[in-house]
Every structure is written in structure tokens, then in C-alpha cells.
N, C-alpha and C. Protein backbone atom coordinates (compact mmCIF):
# COMPACT_ATOMS: atom_id res chain seq x y z
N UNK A 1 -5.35 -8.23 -12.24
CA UNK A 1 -4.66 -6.96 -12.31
C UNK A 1 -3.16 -7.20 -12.24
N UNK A 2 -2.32 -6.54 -12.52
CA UNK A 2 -1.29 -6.36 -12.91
C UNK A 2 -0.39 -5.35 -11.76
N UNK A 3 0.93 -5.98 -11.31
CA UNK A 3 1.51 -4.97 -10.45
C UNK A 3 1.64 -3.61 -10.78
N UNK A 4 1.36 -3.32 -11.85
CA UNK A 4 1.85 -2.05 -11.75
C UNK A 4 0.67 -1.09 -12.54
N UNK A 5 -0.84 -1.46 -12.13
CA UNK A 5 -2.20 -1.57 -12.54
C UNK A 5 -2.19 -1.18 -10.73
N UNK A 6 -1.77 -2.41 -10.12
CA UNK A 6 -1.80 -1.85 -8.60
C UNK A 6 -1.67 -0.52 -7.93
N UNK A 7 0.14 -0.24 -8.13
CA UNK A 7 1.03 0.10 -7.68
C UNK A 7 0.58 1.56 -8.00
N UNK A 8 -0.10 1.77 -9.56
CA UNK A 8 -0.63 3.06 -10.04
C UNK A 8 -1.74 3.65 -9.12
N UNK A 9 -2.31 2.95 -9.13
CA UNK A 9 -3.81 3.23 -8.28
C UNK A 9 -3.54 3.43 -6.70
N UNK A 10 -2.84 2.50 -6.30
CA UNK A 10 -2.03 3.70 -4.89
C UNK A 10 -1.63 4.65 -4.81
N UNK A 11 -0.77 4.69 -5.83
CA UNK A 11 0.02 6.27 -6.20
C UNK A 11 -0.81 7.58 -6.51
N UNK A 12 -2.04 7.22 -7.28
CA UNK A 12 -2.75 8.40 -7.75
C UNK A 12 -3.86 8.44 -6.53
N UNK A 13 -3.81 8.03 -6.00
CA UNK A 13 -4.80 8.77 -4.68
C UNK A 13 -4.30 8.47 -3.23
N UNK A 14 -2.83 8.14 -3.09
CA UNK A 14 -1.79 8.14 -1.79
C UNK A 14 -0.41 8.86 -2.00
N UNK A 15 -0.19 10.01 -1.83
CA UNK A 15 1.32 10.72 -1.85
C UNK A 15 1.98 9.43 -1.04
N UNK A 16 2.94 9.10 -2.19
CA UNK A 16 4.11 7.73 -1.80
C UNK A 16 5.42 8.13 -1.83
N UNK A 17 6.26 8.48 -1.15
CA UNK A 17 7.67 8.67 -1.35
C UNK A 17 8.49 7.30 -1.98
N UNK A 18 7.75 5.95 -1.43
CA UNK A 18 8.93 4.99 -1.61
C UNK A 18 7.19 3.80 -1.92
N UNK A 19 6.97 3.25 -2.90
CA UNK A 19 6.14 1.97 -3.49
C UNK A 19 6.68 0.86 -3.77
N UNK A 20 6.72 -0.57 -3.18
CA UNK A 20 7.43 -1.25 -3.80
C UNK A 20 5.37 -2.49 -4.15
N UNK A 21 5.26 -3.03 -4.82
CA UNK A 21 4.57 -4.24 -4.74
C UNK A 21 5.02 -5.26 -5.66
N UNK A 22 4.53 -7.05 -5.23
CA UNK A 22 5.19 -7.67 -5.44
C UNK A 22 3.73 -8.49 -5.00
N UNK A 23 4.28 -9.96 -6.43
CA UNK A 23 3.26 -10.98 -5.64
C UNK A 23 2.70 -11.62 -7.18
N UNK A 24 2.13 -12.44 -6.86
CA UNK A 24 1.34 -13.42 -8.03
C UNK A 24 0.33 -13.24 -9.06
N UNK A 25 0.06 -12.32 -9.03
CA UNK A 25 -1.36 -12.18 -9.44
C UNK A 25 -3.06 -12.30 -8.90
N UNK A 26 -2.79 -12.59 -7.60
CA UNK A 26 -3.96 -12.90 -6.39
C UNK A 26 -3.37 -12.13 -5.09
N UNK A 27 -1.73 -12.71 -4.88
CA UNK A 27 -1.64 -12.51 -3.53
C UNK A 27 -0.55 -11.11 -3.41
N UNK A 28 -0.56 -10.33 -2.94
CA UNK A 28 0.11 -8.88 -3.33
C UNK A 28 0.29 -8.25 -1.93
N UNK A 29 2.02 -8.21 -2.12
CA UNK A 29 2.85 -8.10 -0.78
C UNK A 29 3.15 -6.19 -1.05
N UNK A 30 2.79 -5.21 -0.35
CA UNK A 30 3.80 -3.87 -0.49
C UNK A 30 4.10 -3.37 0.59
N UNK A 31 5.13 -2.59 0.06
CA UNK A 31 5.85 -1.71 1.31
C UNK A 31 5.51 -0.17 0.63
N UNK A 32 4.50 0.63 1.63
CA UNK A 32 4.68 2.18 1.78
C UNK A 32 4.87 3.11 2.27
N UNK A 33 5.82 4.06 2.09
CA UNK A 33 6.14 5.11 2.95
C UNK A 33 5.90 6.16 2.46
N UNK A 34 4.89 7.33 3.13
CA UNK A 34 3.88 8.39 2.79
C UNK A 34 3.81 8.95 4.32
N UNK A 35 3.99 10.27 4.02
CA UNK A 35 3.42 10.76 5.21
C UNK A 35 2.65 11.41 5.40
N UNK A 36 1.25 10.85 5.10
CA UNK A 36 0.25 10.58 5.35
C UNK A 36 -0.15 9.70 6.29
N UNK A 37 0.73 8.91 6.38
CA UNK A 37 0.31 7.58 7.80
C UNK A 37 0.91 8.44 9.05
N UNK A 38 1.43 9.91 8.91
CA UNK A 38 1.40 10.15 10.55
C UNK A 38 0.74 10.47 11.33
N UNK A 39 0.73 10.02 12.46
CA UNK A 39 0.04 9.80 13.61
C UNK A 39 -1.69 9.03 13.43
N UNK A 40 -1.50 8.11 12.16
CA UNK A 40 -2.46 6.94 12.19
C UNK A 40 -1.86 5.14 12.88
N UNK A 41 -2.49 4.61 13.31
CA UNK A 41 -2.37 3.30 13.80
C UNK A 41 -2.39 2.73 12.47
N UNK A 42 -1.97 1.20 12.60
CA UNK A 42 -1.27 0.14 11.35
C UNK A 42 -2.73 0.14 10.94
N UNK A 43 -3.90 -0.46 11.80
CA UNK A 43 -5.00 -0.67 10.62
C UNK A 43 -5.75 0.38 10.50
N UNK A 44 -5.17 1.84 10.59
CA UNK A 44 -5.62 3.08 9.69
C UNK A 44 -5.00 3.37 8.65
N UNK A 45 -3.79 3.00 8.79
CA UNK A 45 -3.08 2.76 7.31
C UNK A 45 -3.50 1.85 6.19
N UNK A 46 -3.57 0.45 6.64
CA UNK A 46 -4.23 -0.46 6.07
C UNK A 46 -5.46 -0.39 5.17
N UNK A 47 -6.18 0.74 6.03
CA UNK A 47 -7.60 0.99 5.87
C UNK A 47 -7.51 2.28 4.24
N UNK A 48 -6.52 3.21 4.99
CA UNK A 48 -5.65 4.10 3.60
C UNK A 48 -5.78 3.77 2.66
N UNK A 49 -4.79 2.17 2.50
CA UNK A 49 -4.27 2.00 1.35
C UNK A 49 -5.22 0.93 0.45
N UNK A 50 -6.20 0.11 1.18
CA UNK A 50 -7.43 -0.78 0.61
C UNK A 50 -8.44 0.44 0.13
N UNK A 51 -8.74 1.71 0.95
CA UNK A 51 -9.61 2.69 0.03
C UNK A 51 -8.66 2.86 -1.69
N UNK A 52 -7.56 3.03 -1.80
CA UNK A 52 -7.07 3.53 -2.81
C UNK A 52 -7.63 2.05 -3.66
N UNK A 53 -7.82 1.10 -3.95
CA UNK A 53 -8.40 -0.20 -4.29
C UNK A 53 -9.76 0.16 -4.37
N UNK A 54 -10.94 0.59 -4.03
CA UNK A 54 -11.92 0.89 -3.80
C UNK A 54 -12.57 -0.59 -4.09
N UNK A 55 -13.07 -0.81 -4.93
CA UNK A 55 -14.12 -1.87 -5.81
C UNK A 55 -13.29 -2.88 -6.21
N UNK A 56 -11.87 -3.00 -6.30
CA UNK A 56 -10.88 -3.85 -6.73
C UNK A 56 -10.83 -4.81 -5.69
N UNK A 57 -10.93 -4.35 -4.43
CA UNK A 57 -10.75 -5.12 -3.11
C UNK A 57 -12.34 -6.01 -2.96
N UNK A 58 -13.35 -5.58 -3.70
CA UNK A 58 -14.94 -6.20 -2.89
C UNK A 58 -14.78 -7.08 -4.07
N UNK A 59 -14.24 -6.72 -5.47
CA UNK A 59 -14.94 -8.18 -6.24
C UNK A 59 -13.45 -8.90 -6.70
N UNK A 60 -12.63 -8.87 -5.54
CA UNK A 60 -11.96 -10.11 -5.69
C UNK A 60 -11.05 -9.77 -6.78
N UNK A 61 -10.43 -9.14 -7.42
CA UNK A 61 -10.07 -8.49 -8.53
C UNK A 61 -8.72 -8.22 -7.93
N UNK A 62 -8.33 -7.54 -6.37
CA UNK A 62 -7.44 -7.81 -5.88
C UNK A 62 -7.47 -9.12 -4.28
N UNK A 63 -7.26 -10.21 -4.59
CA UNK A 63 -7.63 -10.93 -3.59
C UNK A 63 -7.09 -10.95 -2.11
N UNK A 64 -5.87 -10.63 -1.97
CA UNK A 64 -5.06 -10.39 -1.08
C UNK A 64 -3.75 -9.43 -1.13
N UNK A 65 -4.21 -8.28 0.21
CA UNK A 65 -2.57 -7.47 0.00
C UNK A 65 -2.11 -7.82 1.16
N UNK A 66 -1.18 -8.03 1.32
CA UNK A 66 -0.40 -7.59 2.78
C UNK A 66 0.66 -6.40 2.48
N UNK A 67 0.39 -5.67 4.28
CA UNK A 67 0.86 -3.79 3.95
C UNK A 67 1.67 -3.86 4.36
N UNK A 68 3.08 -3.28 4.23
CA UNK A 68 3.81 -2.81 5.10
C UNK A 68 3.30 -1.05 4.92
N UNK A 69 3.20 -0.78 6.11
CA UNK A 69 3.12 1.09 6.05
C UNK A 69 3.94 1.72 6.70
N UNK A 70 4.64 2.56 5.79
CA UNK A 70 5.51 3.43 7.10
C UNK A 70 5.63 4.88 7.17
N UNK A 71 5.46 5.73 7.91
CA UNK A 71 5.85 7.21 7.96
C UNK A 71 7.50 7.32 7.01
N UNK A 72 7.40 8.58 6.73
CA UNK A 72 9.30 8.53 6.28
C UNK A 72 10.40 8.35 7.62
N UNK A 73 9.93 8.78 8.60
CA UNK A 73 10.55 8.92 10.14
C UNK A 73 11.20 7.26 10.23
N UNK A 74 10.09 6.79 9.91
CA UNK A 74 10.05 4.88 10.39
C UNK A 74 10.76 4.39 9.36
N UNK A 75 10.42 4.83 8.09
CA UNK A 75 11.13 3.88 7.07
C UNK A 75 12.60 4.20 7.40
N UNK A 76 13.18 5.75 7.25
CA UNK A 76 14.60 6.20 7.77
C UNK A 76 15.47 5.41 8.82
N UNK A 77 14.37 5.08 9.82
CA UNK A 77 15.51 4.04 10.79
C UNK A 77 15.30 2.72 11.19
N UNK A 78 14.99 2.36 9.59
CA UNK A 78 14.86 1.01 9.47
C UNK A 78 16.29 0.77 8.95
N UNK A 79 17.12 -0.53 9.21
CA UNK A 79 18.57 -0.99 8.57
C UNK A 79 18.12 -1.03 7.25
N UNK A 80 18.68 -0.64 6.21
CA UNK A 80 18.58 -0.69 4.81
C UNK A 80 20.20 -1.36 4.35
């Protein structure tokens, strides 16, 4: 799959203010901020954003993501 094969399929079933993904073709790094992650814990987010993957995630098709997740609150007072 393709970053932006990814990046789509988050988007159409996660309201994203800010998507970035990045990565090789196996290993796939993103940062999201949705607020939808408020008042969920990191691996309820996690859990969020691997449903939007559904079947992509079980046959290996996406092999590895690592999440960043953030509320807009969190991303805002992060140093940019």
C-alpha cells in the first residue's frame, strides 16, 4: 500500500484535523490530531486508528504503524 492509500483510509472513517504518514512501504510512522481521541487513553487511540485499517492490519498488507495521537488541545501545546 501506498502512503497516501493509507493516509486516505484514516481520513474517511477518522475526522483528522492534522494527518501526516511517512515510512517505507512495510514500516509506517503517523502523527494524528482528531478530536475524537478525547478523553481516550494512547492504546484507545491506537486501537481507533488500526480499526480504520480493518483487514489491512491482519494480512500484513500494512505491517507496521507507529501512532502518534493527539487531541487538538495536545497537539496546540506542543513546540512547533
Amino acid at each position: 500500500m501506498t502512503a497516501d492509500q493509507i493516509r486516505d483510509m484514516i481520513a474517511a472513517s477518522l475526522l483528522c484535523e492534522h494527518i501526516t504518514l511517512n515510512g517505507d512501504g512495510r514500516h509506517w510512522f503517523t502523527t494524528i490530531v482528531s478530536a475524537a481521541f478525547e478523553g481516550k487513553r494512547a492504546i484507545q487511540r491506537h486501537q481507533m486508528v488500526y480499526a480504520t485499517l480493518g483487514e489491512k492490519m491482519k494480512t500484513d498488507e500494512v505491517h507496521a504503524l507507529s501512532i502518534k495521537a493527539y487531541t487538538p488541545v495536545e497537539w496546540a501545546a506542543l513546540p512547533q
